[in-house]
N, C-alpha and C. Protein backbone atom coordinates (compact mmCIF):
# COMPACT_ATOMS: atom_id res chain seq x y z
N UNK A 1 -7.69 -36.02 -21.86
CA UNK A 1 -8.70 -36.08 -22.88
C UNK A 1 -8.28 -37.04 -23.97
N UNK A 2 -7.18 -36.94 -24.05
CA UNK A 2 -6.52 -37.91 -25.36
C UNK A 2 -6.25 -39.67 -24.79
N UNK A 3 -6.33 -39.76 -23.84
CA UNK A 3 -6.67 -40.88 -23.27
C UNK A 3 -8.15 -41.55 -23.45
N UNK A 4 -8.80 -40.62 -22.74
CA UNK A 4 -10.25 -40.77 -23.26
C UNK A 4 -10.43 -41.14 -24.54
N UNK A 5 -10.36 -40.53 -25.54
CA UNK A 5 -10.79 -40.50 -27.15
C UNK A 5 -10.06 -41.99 -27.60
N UNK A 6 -8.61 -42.27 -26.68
CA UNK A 6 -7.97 -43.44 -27.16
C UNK A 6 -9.01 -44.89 -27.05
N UNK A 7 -9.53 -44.02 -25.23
CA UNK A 7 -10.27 -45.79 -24.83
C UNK A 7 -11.69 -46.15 -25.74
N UNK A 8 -12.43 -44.46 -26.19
CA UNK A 8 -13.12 -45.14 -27.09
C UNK A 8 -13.48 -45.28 -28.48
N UNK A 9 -12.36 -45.53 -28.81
CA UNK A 9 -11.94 -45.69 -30.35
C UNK A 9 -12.09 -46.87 -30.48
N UNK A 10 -13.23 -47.84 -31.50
CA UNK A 10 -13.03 -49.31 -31.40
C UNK A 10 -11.83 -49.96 -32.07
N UNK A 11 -11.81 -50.91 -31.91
CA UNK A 11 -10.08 -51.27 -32.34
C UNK A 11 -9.01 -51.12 -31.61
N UNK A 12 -9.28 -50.10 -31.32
CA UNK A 12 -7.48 -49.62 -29.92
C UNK A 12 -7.13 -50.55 -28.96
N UNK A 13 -6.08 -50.55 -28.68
CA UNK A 13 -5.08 -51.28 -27.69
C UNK A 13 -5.89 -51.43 -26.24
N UNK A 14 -6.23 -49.80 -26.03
CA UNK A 14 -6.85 -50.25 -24.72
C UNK A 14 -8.88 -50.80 -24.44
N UNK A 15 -9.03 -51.00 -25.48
CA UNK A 15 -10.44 -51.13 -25.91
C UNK A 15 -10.44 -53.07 -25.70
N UNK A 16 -9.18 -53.72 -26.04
CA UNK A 16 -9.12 -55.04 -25.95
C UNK A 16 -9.00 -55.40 -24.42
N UNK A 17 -8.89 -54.30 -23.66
CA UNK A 17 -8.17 -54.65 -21.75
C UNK A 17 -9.32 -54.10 -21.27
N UNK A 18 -10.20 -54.60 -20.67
CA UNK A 18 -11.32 -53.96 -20.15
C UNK A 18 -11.16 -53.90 -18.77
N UNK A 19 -9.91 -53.81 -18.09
CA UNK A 19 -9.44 -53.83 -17.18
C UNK A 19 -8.37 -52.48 -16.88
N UNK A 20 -7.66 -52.38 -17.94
CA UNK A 20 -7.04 -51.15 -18.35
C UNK A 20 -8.23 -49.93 -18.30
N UNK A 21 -8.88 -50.19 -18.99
CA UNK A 21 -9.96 -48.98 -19.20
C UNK A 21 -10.87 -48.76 -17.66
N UNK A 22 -10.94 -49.55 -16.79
CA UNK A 22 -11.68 -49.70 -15.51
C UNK A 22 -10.46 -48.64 -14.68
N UNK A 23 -9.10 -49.34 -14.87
CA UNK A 23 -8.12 -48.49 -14.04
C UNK A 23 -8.03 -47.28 -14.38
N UNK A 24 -7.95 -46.64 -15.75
CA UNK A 24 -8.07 -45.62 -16.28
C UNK A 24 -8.85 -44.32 -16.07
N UNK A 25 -10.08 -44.57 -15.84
CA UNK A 25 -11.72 -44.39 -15.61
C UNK A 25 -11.21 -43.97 -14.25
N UNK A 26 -11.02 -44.95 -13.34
CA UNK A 26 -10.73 -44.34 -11.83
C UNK A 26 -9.82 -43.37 -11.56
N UNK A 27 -8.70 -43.70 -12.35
CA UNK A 27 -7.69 -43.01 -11.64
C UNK A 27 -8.65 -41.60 -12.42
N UNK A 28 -8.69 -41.18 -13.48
CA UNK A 28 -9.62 -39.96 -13.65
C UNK A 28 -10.40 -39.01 -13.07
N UNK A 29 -11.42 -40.52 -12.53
CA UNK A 29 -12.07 -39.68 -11.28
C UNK A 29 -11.60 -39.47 -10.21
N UNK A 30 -10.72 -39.88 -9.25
CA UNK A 30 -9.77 -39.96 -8.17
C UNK A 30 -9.21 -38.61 -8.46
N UNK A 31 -8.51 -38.27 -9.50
CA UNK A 31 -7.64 -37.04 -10.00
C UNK A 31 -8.96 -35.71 -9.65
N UNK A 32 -9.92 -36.10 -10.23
CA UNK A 32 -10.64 -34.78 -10.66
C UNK A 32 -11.23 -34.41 -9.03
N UNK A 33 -11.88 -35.99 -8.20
CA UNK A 33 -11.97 -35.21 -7.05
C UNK A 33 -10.89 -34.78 -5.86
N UNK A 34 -9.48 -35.21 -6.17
CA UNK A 34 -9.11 -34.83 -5.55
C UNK A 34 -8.48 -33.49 -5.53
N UNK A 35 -8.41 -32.66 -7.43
CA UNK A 35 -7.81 -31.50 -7.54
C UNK A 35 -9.58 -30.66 -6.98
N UNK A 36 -10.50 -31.21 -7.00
CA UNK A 36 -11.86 -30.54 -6.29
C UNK A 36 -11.43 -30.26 -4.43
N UNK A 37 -11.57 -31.12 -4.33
CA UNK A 37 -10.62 -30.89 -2.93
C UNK A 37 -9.93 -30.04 -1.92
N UNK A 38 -8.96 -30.05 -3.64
CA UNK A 38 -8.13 -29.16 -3.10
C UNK A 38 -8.13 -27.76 -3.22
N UNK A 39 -9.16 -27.04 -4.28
CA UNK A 39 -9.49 -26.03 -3.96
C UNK A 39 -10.73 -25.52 -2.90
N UNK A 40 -11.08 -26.37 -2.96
CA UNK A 40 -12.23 -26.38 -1.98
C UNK A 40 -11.49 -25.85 -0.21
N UNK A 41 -10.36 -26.43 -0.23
CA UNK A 41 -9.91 -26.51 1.38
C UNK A 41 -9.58 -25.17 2.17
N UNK A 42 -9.52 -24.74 3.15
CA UNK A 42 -9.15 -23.52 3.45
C UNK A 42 -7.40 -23.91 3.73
N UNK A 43 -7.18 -24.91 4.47
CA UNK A 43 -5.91 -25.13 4.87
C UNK A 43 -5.37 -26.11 4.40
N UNK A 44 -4.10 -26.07 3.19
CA UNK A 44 -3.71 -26.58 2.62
C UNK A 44 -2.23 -27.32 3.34
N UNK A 45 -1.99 -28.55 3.00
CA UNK A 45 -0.85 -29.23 3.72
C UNK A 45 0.12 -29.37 2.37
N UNK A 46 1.39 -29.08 3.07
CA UNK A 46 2.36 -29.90 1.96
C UNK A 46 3.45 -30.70 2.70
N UNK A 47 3.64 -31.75 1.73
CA UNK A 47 4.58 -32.96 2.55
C UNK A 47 6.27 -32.44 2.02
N UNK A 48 7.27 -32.62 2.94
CA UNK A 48 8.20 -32.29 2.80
C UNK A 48 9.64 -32.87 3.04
N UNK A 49 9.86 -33.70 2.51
CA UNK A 49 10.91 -34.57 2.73
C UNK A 49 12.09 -34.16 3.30
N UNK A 50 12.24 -34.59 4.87
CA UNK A 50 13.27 -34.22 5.66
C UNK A 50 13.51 -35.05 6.44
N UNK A 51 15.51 -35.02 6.07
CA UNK A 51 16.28 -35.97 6.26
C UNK A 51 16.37 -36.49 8.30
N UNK A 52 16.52 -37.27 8.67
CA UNK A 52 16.10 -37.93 10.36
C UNK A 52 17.34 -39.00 10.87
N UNK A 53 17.62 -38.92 11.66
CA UNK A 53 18.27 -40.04 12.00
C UNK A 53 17.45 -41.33 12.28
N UNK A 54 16.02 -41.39 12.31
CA UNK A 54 15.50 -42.41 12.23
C UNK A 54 14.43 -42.64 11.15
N UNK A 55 15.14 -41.65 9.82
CA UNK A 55 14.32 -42.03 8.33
C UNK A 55 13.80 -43.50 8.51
N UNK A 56 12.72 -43.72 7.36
CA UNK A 56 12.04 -44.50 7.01
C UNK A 56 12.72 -44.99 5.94
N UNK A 57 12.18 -46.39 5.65
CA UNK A 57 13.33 -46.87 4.13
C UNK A 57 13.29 -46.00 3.06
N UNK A 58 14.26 -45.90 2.75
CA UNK A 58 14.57 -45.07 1.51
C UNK A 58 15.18 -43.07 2.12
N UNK A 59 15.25 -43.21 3.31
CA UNK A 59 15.95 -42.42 4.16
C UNK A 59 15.34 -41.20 4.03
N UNK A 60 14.03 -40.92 4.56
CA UNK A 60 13.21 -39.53 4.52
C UNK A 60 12.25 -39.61 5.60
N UNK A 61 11.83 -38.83 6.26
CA UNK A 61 10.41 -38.75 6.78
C UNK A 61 9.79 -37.74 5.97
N UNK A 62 8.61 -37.67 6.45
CA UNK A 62 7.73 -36.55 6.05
C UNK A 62 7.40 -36.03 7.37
N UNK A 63 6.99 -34.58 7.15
CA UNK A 63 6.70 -33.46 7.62
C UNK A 63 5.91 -32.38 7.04
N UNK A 64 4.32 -32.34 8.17
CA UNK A 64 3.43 -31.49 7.28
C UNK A 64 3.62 -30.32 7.59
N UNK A 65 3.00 -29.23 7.18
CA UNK A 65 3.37 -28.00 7.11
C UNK A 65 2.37 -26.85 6.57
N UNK A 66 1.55 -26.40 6.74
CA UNK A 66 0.26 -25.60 7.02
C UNK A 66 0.74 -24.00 6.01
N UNK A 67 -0.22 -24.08 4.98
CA UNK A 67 0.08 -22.90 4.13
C UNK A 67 -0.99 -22.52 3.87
N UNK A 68 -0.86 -20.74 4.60
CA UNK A 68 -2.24 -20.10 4.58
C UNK A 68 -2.28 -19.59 3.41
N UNK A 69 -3.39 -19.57 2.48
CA UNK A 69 -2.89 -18.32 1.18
C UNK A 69 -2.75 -16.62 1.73
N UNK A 70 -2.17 -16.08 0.85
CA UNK A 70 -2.07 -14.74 1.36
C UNK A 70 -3.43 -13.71 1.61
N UNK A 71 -4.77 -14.70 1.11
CA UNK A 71 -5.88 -13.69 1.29
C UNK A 71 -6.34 -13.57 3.05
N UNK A 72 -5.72 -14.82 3.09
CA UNK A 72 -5.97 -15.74 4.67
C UNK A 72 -5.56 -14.68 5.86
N UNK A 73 -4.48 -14.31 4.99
CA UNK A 73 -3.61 -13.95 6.16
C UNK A 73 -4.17 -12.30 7.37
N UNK A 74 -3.90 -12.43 8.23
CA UNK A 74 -4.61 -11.33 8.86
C UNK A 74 -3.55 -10.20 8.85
N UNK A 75 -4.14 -9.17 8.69
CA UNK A 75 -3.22 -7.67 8.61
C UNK A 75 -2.74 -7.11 9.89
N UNK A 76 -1.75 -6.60 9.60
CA UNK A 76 -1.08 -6.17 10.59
C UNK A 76 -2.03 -5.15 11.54
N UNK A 77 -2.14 -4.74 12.92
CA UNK A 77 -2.97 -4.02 13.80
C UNK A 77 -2.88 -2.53 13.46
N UNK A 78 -3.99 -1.74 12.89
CA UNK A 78 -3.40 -0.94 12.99
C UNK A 78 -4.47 0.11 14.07
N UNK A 79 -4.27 1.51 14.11
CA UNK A 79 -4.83 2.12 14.96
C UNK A 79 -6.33 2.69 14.52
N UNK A 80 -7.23 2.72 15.07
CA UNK A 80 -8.41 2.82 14.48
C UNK A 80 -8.39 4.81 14.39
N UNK A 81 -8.61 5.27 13.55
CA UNK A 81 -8.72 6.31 12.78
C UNK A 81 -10.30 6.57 13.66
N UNK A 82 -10.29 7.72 14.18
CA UNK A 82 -11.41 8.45 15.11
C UNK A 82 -11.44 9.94 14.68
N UNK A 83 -12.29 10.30 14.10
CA UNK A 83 -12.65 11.40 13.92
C UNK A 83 -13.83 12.35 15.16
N UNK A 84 -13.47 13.26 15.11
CA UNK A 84 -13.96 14.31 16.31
C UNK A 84 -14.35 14.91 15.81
N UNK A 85 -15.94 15.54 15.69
CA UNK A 85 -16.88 16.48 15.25
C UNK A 85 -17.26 17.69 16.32
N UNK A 86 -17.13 18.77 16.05
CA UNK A 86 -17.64 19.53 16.99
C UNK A 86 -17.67 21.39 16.86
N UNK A 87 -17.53 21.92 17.74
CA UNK A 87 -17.42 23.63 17.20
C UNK A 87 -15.68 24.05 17.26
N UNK A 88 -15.54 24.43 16.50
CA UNK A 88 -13.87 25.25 16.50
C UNK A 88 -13.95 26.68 16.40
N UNK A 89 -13.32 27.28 17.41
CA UNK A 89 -12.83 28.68 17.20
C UNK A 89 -11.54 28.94 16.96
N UNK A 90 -10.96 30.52 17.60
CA UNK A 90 -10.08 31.04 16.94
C UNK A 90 -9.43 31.98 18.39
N UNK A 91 -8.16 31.86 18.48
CA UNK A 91 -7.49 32.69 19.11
C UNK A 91 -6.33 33.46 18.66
N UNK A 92 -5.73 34.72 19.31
CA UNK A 92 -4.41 35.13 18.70
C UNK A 92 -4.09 35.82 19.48
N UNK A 93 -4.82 37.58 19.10
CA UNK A 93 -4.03 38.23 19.69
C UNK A 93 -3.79 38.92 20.95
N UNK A 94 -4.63 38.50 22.04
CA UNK A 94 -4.52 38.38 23.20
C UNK A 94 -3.67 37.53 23.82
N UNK A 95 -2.90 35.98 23.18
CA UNK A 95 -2.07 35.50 23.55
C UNK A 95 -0.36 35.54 22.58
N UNK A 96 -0.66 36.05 21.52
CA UNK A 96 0.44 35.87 21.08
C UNK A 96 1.98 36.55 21.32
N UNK A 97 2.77 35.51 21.60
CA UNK A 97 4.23 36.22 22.13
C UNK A 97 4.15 35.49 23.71
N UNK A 98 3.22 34.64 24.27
CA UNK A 98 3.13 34.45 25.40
C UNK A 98 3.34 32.13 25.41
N UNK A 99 3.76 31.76 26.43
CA UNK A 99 3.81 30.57 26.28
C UNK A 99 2.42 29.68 26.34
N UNK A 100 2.84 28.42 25.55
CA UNK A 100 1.45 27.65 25.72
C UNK A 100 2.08 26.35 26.46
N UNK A 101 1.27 25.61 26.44
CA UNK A 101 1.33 24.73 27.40
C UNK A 101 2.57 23.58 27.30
N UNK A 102 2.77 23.48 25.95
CA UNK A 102 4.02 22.68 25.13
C UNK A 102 5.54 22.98 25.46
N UNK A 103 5.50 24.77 25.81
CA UNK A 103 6.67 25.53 26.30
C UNK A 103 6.63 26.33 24.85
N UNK A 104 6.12 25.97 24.14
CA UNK A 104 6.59 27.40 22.99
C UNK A 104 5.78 28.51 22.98
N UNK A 105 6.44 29.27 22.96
CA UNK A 105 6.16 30.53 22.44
C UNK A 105 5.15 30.50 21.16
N UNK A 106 3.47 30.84 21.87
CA UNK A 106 1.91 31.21 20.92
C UNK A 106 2.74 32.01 19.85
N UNK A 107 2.77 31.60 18.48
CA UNK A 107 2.37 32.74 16.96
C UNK A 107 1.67 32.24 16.34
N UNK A 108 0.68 33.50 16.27
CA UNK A 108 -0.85 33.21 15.59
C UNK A 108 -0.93 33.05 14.20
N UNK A 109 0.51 33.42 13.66
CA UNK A 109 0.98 33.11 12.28
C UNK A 109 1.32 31.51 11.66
N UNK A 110 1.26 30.85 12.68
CA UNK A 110 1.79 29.55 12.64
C UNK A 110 0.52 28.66 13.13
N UNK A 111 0.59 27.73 11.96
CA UNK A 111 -0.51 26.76 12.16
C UNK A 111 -0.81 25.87 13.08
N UNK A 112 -1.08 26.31 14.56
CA UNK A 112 -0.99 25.49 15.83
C UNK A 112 -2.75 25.47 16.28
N UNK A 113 -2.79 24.51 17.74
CA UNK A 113 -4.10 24.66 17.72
C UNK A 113 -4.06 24.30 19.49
N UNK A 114 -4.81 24.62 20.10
CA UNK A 114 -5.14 24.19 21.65
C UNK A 114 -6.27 22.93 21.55
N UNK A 115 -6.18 21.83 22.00
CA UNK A 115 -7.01 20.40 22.60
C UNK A 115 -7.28 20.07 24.30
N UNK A 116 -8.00 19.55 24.52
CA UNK A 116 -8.49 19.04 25.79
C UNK A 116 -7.20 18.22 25.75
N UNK A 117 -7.26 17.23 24.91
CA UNK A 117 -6.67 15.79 25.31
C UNK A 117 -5.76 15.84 24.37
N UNK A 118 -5.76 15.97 22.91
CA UNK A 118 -4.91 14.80 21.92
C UNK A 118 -3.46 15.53 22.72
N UNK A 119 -2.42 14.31 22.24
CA UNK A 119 -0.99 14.57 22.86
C UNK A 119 -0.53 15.80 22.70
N UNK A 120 0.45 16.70 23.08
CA UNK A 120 0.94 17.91 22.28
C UNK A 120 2.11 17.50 21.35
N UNK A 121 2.08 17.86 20.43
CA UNK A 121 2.85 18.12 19.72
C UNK A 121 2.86 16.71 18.41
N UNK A 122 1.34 16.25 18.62
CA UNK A 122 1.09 15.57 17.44
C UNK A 122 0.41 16.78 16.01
N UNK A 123 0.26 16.41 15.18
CA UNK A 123 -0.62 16.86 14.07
C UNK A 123 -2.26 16.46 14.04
N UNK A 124 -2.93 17.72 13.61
CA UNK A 124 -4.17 16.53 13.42
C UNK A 124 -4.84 17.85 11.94
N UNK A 125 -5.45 16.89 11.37
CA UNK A 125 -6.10 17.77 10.20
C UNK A 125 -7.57 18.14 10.77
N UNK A 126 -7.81 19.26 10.75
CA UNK A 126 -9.15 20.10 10.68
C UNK A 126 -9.86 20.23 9.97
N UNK A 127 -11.07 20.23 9.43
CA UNK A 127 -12.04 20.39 8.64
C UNK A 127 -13.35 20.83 8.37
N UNK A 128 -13.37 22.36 7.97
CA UNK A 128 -14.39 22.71 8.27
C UNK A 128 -15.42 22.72 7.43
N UNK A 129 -16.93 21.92 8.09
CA UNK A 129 -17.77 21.21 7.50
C UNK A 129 -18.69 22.25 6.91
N UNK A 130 -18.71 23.53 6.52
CA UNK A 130 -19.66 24.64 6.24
C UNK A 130 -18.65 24.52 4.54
N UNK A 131 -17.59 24.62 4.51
CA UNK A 131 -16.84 24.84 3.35
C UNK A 131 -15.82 23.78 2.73
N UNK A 132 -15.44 22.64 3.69
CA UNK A 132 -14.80 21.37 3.18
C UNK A 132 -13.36 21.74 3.06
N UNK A 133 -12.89 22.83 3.42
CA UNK A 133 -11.50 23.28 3.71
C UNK A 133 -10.90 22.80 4.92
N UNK A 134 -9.64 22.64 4.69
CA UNK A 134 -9.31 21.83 5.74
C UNK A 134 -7.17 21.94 5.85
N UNK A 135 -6.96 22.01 7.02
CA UNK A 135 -5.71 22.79 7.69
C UNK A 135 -4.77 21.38 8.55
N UNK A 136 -3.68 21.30 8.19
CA UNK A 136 -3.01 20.66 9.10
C UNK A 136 -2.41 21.50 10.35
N UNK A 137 -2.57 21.16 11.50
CA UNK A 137 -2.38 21.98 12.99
C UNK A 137 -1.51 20.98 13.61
N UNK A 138 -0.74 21.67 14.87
CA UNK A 138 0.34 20.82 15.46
C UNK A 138 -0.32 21.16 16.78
N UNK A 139 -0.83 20.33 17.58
CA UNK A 139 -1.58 20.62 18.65
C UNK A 139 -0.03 21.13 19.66
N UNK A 140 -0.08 22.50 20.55
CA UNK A 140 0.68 22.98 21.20
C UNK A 140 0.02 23.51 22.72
N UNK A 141 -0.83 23.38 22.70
CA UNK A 141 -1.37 24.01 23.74
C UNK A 141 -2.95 23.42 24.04
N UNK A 142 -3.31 23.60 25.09
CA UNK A 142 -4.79 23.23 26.03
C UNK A 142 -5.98 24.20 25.87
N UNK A 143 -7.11 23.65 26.08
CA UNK A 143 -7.95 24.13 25.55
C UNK A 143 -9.12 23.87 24.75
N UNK A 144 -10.21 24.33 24.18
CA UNK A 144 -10.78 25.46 24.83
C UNK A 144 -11.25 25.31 26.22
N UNK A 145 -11.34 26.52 26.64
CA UNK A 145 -12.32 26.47 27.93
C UNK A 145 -13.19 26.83 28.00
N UNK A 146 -13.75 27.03 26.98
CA UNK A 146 -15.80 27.08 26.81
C UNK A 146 -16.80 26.08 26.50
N UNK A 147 -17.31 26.08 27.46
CA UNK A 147 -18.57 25.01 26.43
C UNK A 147 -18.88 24.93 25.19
N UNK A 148 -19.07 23.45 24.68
CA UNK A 148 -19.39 23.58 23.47
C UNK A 148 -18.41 23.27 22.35
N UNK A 149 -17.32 23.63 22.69
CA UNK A 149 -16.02 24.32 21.74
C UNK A 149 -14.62 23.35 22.22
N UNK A 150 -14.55 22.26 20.77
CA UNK A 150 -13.51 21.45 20.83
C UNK A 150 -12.49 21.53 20.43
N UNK A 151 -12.38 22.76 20.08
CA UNK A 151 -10.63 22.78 19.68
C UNK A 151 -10.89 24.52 19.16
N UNK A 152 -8.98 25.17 20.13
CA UNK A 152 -8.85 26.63 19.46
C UNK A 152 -8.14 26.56 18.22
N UNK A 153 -8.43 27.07 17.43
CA UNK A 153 -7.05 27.37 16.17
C UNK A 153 -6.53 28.57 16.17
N UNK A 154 -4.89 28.30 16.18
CA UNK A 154 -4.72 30.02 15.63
C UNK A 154 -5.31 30.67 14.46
N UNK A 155 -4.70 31.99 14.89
CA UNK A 155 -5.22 33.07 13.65
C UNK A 155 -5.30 32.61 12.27
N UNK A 156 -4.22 31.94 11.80
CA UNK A 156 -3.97 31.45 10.45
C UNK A 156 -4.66 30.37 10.38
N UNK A 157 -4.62 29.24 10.73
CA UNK A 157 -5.81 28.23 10.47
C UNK A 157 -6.58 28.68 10.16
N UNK A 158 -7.12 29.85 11.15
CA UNK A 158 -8.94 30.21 10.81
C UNK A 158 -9.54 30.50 9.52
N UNK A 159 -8.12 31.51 9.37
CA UNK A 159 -8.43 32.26 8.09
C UNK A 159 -8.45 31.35 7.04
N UNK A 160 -7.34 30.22 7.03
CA UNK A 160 -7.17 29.51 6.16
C UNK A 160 -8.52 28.52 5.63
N UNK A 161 -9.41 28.01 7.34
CA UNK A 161 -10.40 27.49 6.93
C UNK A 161 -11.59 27.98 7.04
N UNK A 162 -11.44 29.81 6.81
CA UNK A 162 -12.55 30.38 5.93
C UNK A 162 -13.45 31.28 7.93
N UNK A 163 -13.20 30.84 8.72
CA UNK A 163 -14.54 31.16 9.47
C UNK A 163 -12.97 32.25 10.39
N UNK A 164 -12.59 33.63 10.19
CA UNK A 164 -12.16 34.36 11.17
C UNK A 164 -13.16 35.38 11.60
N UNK A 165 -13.93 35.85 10.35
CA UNK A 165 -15.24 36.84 10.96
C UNK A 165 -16.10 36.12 11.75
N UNK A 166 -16.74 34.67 11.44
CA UNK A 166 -17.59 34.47 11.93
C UNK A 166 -17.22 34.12 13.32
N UNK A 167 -16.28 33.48 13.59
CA UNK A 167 -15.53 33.12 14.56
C UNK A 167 -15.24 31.68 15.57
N UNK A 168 -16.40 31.38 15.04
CA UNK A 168 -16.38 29.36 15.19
C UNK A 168 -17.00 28.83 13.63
N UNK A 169 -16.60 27.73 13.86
CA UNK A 169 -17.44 26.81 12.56
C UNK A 169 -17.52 25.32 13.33
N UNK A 170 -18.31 25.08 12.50
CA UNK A 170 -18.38 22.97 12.71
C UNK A 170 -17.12 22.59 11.78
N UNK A 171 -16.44 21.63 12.67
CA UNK A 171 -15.31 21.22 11.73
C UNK A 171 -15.12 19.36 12.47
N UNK A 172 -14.42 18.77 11.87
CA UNK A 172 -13.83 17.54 11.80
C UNK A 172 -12.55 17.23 12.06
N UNK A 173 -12.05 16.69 13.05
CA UNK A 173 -10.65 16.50 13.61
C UNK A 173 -10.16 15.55 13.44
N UNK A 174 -9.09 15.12 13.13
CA UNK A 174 -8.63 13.58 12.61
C UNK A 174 -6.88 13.66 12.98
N UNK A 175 -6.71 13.03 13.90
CA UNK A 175 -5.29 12.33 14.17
C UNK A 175 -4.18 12.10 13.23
N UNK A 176 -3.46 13.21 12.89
CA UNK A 176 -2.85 12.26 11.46
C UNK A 176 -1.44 11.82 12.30
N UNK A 177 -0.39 12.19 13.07
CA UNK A 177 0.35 11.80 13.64
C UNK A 177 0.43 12.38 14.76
N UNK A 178 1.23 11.17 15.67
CA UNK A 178 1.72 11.49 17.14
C UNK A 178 2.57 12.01 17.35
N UNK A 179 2.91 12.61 18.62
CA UNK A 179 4.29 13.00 18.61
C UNK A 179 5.65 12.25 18.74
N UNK A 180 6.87 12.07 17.79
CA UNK A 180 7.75 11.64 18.25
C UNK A 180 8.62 11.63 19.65
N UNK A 181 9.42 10.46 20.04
CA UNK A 181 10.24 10.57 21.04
C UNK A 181 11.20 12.03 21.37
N UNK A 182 11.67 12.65 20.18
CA UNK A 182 12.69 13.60 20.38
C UNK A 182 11.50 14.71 20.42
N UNK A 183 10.09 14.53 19.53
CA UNK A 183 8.85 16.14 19.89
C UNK A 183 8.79 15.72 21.40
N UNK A 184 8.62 14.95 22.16
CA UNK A 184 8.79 14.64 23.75
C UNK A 184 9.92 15.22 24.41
N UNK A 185 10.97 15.03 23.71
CA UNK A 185 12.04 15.16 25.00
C UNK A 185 12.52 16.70 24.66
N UNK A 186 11.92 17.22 23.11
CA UNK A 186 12.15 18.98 23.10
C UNK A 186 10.85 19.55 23.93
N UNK A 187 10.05 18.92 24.19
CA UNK A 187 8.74 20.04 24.78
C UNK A 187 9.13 19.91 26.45
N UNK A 188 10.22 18.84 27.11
CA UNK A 188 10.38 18.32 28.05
C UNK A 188 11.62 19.12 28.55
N UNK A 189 12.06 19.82 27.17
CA UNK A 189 13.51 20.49 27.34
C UNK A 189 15.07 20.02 27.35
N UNK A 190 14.66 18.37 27.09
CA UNK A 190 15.84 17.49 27.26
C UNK A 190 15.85 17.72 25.14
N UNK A 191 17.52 18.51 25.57
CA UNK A 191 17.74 18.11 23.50
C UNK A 191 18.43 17.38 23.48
């Protein structure tokens, strides 16, 4: 800017070079579109002076080099989060003290749950959609075997998420972890 104000000040040094003021003028605009440019670009280059056995005079090459900004950058993969809607009941004391499918020993006191599918001996949070209460369970065992009905909970879950009189509810199932290598090789019996 202070360049500017210099060239048009009458009298000034560069006001007598009308040649100066032409170079001036350009290089200006040259500057302004090229910092336009450069935000404008998605993929930005930078030159990087590195030393070669067959440098160029003055003993450098260049080497470009591709810099994504960090908004660019793509996130790491992660696992898509699936929620399971459906009816949940309740089991206990017809099985408890007896094995489930994991190898442990059913207590209806302990926050476990029977699945068709998810792995054993992952976690998954429950949620029951009549009251918005909601139970972390360690899937241990298979199950249900009724129509309709996607997952047993023990005794304590139930109670915990409100439906033991009624005896099913609509609830929401969500994956929160898998089972580790060593929850594998204890349900497998290898300690």
């Amino acid at each position: 800017m202070f360049l500017f104000r210099t060239l048009s000040v009458p009298g000034s040094e560069a006001r007598r070079s009308p040649m100066s003021r032409v170079i001036v003028l350009s290089l200006l605009a040259q500057s302004c579109t090229t910092i336009s440019s450069i935000t404008q670009r998605n993929d930005q280059t930078l030159a990087l002076p590195q030393v070669s056995d067959d440098a160029t005079p003055g003993g450098a090459s260049v080497q470009k080099i591709s810099i994504e900004p960090e908004s660019r950058k793509t996130p790491p993969k992660r696992k898509a989060k699936r929620a399971l809607i459906g009816k949940a009941s309740w089991y206990g004391p017809g099985f408890n003290g007896k094995k489930t499918a994991s190898g442990e020993v059913y207590d209806q006191t302990k926050f476990t749950a029977a699945h068709k599918s998810l792995p054993l001996g992952s976690k998954a949070r429950v949620t029951n959609l009549n009251n918005g209460s909601s139970v972390d369970v360690e899937i241990n065992d298979r199950g249900p075997f009724v129509d309709g009905r996607i997952i047993d909970l023990s005794r304590a879950a139930a109670v915990t998420l409100g439906f033991l009189e009624s005896g099913t509810a609509p609830v929401k199932i969500e994956l929160i972890a898998e089972p580790t290598d060593s929850d594998v090789a204890q349900a497998n019996g290898k300690h």
